[in-house]
C-alpha atoms as a PDB file:
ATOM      1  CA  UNK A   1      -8.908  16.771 -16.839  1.00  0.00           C
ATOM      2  CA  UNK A   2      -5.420  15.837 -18.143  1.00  0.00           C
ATOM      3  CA  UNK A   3      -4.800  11.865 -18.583  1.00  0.00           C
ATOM      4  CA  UNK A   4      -1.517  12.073 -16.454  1.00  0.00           C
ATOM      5  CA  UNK A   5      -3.434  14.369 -13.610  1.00  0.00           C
ATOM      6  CA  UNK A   6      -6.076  11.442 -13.490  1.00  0.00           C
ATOM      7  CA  UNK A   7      -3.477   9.060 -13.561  1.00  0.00           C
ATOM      8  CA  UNK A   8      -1.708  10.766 -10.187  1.00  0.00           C
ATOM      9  CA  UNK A   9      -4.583  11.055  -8.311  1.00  0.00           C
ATOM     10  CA  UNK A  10      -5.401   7.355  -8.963  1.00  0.00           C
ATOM     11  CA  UNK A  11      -2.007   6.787  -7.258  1.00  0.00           C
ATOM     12  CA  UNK A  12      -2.724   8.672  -4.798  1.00  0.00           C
ATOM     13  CA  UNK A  13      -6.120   6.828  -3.695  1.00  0.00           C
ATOM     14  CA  UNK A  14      -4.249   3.306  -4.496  1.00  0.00           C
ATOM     15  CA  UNK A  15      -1.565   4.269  -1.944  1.00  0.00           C
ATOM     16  CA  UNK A  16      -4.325   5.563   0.844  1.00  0.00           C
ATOM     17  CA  UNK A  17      -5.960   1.979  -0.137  1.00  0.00           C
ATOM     18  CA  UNK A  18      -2.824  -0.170   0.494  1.00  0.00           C
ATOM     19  CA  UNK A  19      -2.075   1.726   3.770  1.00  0.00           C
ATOM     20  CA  UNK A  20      -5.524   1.241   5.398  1.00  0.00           C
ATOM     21  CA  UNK A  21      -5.455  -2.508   4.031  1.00  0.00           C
ATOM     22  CA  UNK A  22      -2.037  -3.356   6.160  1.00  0.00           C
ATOM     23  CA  UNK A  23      -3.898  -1.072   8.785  1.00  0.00           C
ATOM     24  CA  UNK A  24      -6.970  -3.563   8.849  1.00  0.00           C
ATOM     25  CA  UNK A  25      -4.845  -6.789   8.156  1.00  0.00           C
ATOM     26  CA  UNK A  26      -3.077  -6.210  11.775  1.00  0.00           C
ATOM     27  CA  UNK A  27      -5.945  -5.390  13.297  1.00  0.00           C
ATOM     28  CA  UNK A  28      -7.721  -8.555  12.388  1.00  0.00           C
ATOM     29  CA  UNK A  29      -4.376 -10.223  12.915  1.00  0.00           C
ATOM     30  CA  UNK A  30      -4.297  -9.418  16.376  1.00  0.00           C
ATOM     31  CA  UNK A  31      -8.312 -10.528  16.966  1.00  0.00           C
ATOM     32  CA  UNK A  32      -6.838 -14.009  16.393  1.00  0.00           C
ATOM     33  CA  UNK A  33      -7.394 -16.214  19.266  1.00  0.00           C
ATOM     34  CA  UNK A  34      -7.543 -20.202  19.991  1.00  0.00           C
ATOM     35  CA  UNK A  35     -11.680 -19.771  19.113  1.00  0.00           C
ATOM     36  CA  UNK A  36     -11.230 -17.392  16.585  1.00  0.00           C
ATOM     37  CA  UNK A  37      -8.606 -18.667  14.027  1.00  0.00           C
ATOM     38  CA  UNK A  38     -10.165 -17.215  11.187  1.00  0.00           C
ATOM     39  CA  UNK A  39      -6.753 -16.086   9.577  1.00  0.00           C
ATOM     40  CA  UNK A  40      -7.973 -15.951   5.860  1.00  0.00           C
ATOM     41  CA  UNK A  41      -9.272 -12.083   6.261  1.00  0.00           C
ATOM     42  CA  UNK A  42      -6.044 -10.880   7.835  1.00  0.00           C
ATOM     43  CA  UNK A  43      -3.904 -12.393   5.135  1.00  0.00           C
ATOM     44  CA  UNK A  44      -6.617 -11.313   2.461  1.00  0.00           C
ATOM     45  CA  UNK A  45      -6.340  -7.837   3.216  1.00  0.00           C
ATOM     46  CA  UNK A  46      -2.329  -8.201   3.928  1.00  0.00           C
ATOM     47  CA  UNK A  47      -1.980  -9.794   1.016  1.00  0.00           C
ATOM     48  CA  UNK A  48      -3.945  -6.660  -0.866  1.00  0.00           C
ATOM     49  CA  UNK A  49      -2.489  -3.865   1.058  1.00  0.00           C
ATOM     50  CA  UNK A  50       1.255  -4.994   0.423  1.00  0.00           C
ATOM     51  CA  UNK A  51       0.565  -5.470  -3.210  1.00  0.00           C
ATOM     52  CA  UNK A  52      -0.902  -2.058  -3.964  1.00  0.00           C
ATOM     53  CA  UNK A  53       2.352  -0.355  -2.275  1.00  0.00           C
ATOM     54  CA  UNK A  54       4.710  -2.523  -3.767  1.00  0.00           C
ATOM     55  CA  UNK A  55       3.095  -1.531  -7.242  1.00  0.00           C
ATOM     56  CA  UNK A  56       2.735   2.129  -6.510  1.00  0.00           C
ATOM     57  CA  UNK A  57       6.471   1.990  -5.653  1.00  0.00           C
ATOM     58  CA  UNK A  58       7.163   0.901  -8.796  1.00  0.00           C
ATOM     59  CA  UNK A  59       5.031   3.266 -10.740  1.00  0.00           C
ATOM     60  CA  UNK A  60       6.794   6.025  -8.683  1.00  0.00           C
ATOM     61  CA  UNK A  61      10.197   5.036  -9.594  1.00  0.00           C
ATOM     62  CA  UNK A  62       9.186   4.132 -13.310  1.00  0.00           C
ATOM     63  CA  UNK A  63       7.733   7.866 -13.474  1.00  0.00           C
ATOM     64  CA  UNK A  64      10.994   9.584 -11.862  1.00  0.00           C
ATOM     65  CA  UNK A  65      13.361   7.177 -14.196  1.00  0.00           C
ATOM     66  CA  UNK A  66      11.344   7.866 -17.463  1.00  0.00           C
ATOM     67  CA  UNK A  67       8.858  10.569 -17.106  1.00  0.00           C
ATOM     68  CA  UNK A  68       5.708   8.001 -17.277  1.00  0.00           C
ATOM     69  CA  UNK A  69       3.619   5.144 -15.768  1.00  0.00           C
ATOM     70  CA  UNK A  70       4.653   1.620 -16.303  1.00  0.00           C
ATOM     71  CA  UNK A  71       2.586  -0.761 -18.964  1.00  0.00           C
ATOM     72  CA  UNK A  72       0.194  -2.804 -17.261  1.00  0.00           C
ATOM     73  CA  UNK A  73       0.825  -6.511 -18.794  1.00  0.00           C
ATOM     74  CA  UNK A  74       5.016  -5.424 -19.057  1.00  0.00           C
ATOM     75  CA  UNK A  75       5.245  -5.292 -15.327  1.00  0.00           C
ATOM     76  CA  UNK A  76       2.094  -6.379 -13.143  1.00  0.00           C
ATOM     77  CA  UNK A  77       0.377  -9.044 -15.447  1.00  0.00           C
ATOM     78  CA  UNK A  78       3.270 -10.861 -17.683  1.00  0.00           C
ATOM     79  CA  UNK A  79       5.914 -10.654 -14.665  1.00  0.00           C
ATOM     80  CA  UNK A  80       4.330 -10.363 -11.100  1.00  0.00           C
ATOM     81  CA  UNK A  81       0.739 -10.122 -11.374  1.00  0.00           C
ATOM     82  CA  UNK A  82      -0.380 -10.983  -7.696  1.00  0.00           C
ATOM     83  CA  UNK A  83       2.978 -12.160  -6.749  1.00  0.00           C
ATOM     84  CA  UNK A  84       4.396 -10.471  -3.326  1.00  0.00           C
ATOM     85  CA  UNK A  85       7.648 -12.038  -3.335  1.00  0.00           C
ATOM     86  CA  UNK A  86       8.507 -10.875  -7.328  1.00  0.00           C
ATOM     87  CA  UNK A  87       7.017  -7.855  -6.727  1.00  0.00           C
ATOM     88  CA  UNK A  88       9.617  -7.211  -3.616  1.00  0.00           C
ATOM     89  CA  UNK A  89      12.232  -8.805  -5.669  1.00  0.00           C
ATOM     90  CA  UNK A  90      11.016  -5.704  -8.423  1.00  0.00           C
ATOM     91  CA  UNK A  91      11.546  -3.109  -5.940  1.00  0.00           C
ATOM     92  CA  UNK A  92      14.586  -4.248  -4.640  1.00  0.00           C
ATOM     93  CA  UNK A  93      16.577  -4.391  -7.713  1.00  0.00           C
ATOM     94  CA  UNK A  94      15.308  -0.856  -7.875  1.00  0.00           C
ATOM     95  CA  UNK A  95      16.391  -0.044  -4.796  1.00  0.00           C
ATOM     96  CA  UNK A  96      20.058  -1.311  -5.755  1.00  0.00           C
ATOM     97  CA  UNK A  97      20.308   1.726  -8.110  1.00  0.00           C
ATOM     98  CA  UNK A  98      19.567   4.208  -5.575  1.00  0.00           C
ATOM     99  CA  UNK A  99      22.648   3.950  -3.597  1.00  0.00           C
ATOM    100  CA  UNK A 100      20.279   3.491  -0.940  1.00  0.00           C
ATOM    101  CA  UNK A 101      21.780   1.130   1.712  1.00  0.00           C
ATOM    102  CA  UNK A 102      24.233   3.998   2.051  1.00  0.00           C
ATOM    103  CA  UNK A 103      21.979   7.009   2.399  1.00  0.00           C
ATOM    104  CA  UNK A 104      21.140   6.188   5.941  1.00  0.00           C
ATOM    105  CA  UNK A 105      21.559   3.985   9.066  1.00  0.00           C
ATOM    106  CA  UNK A 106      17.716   3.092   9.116  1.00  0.00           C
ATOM    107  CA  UNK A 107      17.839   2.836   5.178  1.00  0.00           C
ATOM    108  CA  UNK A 108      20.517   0.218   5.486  1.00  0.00           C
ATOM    109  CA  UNK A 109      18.734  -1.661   8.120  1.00  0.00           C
ATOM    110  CA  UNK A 110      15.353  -1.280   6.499  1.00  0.00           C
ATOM    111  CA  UNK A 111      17.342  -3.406   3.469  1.00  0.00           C
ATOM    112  CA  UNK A 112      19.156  -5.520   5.112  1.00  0.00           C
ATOM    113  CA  UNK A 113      16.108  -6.629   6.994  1.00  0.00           C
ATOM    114  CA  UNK A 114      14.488  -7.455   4.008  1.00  0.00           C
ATOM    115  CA  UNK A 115      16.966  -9.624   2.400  1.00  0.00           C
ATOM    116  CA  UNK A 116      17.904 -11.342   5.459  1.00  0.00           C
ATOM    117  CA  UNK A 117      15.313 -11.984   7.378  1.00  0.00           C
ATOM    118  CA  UNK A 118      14.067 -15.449   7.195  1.00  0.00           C
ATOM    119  CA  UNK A 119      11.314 -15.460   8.815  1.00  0.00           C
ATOM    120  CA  UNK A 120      10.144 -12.432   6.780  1.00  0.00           C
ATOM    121  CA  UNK A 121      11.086 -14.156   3.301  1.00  0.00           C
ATOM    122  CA  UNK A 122       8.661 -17.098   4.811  1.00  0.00           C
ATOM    123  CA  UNK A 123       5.701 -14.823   5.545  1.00  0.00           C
ATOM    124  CA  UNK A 124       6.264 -13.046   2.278  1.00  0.00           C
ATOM    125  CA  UNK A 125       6.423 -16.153   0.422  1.00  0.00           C
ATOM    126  CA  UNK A 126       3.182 -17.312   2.351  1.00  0.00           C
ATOM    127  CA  UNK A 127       1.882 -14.052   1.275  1.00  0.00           C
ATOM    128  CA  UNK A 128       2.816 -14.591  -2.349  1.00  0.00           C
ATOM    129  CA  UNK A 129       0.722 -18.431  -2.918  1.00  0.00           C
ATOM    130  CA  UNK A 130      -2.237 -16.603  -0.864  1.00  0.00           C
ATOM    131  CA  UNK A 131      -2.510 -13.941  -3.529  1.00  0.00           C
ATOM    132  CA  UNK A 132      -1.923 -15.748  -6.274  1.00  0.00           C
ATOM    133  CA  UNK A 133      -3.860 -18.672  -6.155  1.00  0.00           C
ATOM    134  CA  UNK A 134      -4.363 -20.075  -2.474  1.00  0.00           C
ATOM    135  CA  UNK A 135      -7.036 -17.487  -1.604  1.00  0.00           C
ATOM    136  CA  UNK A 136      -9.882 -19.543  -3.397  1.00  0.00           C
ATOM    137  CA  UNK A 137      -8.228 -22.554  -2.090  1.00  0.00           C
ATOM    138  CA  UNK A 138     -12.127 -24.450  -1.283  1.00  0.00           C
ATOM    139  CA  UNK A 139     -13.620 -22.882  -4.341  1.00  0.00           C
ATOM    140  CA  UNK A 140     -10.804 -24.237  -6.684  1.00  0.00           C
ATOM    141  CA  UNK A 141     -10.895 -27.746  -4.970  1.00  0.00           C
ATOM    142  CA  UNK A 142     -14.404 -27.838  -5.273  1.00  0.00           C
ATOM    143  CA  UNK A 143     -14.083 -27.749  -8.994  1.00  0.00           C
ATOM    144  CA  UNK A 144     -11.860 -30.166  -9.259  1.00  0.00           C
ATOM    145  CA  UNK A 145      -8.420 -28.310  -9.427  1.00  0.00           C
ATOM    146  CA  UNK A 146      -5.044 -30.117  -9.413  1.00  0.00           C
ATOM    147  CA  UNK A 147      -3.041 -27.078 -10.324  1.00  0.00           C
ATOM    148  CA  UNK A 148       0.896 -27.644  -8.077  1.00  0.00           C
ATOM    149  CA  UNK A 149       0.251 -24.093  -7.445  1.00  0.00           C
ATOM    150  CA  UNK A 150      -2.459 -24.668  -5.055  1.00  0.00           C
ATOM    151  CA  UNK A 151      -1.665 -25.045  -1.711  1.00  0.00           C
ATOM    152  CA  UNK A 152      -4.005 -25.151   1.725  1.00  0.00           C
ATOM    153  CA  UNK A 153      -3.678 -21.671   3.111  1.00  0.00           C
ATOM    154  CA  UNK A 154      -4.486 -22.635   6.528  1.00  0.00           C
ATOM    155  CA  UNK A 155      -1.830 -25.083   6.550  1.00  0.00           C
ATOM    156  CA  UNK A 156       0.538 -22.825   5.623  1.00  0.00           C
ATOM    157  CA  UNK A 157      -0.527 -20.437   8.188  1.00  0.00           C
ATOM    158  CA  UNK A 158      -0.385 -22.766  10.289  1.00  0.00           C
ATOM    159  CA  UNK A 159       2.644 -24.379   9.696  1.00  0.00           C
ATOM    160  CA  UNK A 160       4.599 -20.954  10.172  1.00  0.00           C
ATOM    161  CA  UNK A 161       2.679 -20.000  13.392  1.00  0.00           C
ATOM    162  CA  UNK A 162       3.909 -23.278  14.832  1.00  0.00           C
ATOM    163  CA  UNK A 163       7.487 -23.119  14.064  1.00  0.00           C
ATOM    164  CA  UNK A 164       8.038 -19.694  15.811  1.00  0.00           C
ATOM    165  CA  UNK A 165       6.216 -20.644  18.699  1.00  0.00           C
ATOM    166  CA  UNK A 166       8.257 -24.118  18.940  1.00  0.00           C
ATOM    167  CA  UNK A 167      11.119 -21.716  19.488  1.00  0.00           C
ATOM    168  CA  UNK A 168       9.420 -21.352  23.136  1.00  0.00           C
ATOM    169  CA  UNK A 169      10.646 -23.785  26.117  1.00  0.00           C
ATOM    170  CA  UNK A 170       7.561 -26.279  26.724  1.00  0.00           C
ATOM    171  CA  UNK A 171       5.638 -25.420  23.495  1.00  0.00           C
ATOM    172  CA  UNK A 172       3.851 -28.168  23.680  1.00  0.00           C
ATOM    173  CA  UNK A 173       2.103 -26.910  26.902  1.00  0.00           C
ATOM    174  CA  UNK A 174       1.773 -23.887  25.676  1.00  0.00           C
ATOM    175  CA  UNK A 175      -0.654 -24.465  22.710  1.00  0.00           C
ATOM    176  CA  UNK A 176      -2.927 -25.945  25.296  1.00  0.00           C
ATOM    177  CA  UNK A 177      -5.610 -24.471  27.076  1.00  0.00           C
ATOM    178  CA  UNK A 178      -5.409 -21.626  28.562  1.00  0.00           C
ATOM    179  CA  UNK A 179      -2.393 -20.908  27.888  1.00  0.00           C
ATOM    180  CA  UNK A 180      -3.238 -21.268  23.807  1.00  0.00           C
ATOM    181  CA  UNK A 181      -4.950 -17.650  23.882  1.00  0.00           C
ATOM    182  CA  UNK A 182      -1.765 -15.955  25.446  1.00  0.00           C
ATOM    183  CA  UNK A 183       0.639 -18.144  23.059  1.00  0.00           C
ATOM    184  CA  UNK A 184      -1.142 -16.736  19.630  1.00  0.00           C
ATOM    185  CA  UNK A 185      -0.832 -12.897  21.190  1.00  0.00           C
ATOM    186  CA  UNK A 186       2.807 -13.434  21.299  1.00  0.00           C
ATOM    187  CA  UNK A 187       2.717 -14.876  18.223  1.00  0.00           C
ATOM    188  CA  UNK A 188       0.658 -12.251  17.022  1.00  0.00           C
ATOM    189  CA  UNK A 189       2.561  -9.694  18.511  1.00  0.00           C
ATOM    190  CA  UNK A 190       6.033 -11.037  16.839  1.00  0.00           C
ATOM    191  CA  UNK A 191       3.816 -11.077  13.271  1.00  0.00           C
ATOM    192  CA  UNK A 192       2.946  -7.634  13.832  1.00  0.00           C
ATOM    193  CA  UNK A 193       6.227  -6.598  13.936  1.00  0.00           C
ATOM    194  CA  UNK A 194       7.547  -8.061  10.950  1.00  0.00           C
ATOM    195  CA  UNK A 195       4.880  -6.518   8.907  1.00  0.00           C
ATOM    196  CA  UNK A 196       5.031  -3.285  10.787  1.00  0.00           C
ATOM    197  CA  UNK A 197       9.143  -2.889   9.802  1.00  0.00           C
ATOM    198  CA  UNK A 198       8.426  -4.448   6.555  1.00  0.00           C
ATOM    199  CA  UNK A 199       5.628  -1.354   5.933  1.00  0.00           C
ATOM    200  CA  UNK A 200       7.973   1.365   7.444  1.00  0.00           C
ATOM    201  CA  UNK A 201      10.860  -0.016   5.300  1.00  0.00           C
ATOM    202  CA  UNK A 202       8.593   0.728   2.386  1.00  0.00           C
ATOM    203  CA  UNK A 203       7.563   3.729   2.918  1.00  0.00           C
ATOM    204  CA  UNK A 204      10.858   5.095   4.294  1.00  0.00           C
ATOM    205  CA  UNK A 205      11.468   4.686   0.404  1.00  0.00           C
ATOM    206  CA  UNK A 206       8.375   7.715  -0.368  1.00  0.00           C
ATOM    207  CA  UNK A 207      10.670  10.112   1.919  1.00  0.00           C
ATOM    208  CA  UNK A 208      14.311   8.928   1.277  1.00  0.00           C
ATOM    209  CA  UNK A 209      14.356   6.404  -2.125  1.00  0.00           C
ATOM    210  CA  UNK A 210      14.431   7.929  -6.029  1.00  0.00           C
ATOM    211  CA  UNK A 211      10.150   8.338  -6.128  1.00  0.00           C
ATOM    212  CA  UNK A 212      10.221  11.991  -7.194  1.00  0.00           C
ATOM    213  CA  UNK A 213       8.194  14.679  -5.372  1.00  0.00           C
ATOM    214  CA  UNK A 214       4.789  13.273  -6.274  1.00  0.00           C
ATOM    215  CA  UNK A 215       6.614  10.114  -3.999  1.00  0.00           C
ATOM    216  CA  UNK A 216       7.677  12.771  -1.433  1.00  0.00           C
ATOM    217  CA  UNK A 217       4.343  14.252  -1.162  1.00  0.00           C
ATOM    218  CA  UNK A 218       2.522  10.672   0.023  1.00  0.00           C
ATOM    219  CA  UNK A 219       4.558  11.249   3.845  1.00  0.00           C
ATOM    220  CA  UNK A 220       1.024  12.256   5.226  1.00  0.00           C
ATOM    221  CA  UNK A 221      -0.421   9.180   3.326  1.00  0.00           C
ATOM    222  CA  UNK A 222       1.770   6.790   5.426  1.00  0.00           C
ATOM    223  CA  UNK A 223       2.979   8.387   8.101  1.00  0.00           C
ATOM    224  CA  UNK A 224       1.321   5.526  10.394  1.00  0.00           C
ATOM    225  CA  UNK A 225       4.111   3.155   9.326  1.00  0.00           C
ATOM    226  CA  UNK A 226       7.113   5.941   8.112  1.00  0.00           C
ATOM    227  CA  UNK A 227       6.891   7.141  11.912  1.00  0.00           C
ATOM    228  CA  UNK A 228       6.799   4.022  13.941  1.00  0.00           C
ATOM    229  CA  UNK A 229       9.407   4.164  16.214  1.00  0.00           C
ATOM    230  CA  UNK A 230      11.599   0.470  16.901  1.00  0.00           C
ATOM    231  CA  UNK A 231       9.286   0.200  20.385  1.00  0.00           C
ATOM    232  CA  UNK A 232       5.965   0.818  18.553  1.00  0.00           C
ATOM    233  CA  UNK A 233       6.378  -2.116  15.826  1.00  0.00           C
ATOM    234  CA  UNK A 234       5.044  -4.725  18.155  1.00  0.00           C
ATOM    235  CA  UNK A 235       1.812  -3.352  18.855  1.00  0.00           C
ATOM    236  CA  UNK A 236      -0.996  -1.715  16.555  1.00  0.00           C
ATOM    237  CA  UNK A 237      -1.860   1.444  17.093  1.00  0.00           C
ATOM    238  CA  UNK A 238      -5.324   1.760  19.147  1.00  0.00           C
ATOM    239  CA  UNK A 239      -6.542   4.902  17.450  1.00  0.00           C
ATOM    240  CA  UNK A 240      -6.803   2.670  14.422  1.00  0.00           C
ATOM    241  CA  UNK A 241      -9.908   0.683  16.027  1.00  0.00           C
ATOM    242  CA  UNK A 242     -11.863   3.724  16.841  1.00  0.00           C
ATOM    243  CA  UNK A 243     -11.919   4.642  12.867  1.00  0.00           C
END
C-alpha cells in the first residue's frame, strides 16, 4: 500500500479518535457532581480530543496548500507540541487566508466566537497547561519538580468553575448543600456549550474552510458537532451514552 494512502487513512482514524474523545470528555463532564469532582478525566480526554482535530486541521490545510503532510518536529514538536492555545492560534492564522469570516454568517460567528470569547480563551488556556505539563501534576511534584510551568490542575479548574458561577445572585448559597449538585449542572451545562460551539466551529471548517476533498469527505466523521443546532449546544446528546 502507497505511503500517502497509509498516511490518509491514519487521518482518517485520528479524526474519528478526536471526535469520540470531545464525545467522552462531555460526557464525563456532565457526571460531575458536588461528590464526584473528579474533573481530571474530562479534561484528559478534552484536552486529547481537541488536540488531534486541531492537528488534523492543519495537516488538511498543509496537504491542500502544498500537496503533502506537514513535518512532525516543524509544526507539532518544535512549535506546539501539546499546546491547545498555539495550536488554535496555528489554525487561525490559517483560517485568515481563507477569506473565511466572509463565506458565511455561521462561519463569521464560528470566528468571531473564537477570538472573542473570554471565557473560551480561559478554558482553552486551562486546556493548554493541562496538556502540556499539568496532567502529571502529583507525579511531577512527587519527584521534586519546580518547573514555573507546573501548575495545580484542580485549582485551575476550580478557579474557573467558581468565577462563572459567582456571576449568579447569592453564589455563596448556592455552592452549599443541596443546592451545590444543581449549581455544577448549570455550570456544566454552560461548559458544554462552549466546547460544543468550539467543536462545531471546527469542523464547520471540514465542510466550508480550504481542507480539500479528503477534508470534505470527514462530514460523516463529525457530523455530531457540524450539525448541532444553537439549541442543542447545551446539552450532550443521549444516544452518545448508550454506545
Amino acid at each position: 500500500m502507497a505511503e500517502d494512502t497509509i498516511k490518509r487513512m491514519c487521518l482518517i482514524e485520528e479524526v474519528r479518535c478526536s471526535i469520540f474523545l470531545i464525545q467522552e470528555g462531555l460526557i464525563s463532564l456532565n457526571q460531575l457532581t458536588g461528590s464526584n469532582d473528579f474533573y481530571h478525566l474530562p479534561l484528559l480526554l478534552l484536552a486529547s480530543g481537541f488536540e488531534r482535530l486541531l492537528k488534523m486541521i492543519i495537516c488538511l490545510g498543509n496537504l491542500e496548500k502544498y500537496g503533502k503532510f506537514p513535518i512532525k518536529n516543524k509544526y507539532f514538536k518544535g512549535i506546539a507540541g501539546h499546546n491547545i492555545e498555539k495550536l488554535l492560534e496555528l489554525v487561525m492564522d490559517s483560517v485568515k487566508t481563507w477569506n473565511y469570516s466572509y463565506k458565511y454568517l455561521a462561519t463569521k460567528d464560528d470566528i468571531d466566537f473564537i477570538k472573542e470569547n473570554s471565557d473560551l480563551k480561559e478554558f482553552i488556556e486551562l486546556l493548554s497547561s493541562f496538556g502540556m505539563e499539568s496532567r502529571y501534576y502529583n507525579i511531577n511534584i512527587i519527584l521534586g519538580s519546580t518547573s514555573n510551568k507546573l501548575h495545580n490542575p484542580k485549582k485551575m479548574f476550580d478557579k474557573f468553575c467558581f468565577k462563572i458561577i459567582k456571576r449568579n445572585q447569592n453564589w455563596i448559597d448556592k455552592i452549599q448543600y443541596p443546592q451545590i449538585d444543581e449549581t455544577i449542572k448549570e455550570f456544566n451545562k454552560y461548559l458544554t456549550y462552549l466546547i460544543q460551539r468550539l467543536a462545531r466551529a471546527l469542523c464547520r471548517m471540514f465542510k466550508s474552510g480550504k481542507l480539500g476533498e479528503l477534508g470534505k469527505s470527514l462530514t460523516g466523521i463529525n457530523s455530531s458537532f457540524l450539525y448541532l443546532s444553537d439549541d442543542d449546544l447545551y446539552n450532550i446528546n443521549q444516544d452518545w451514552f448508550k454506545k
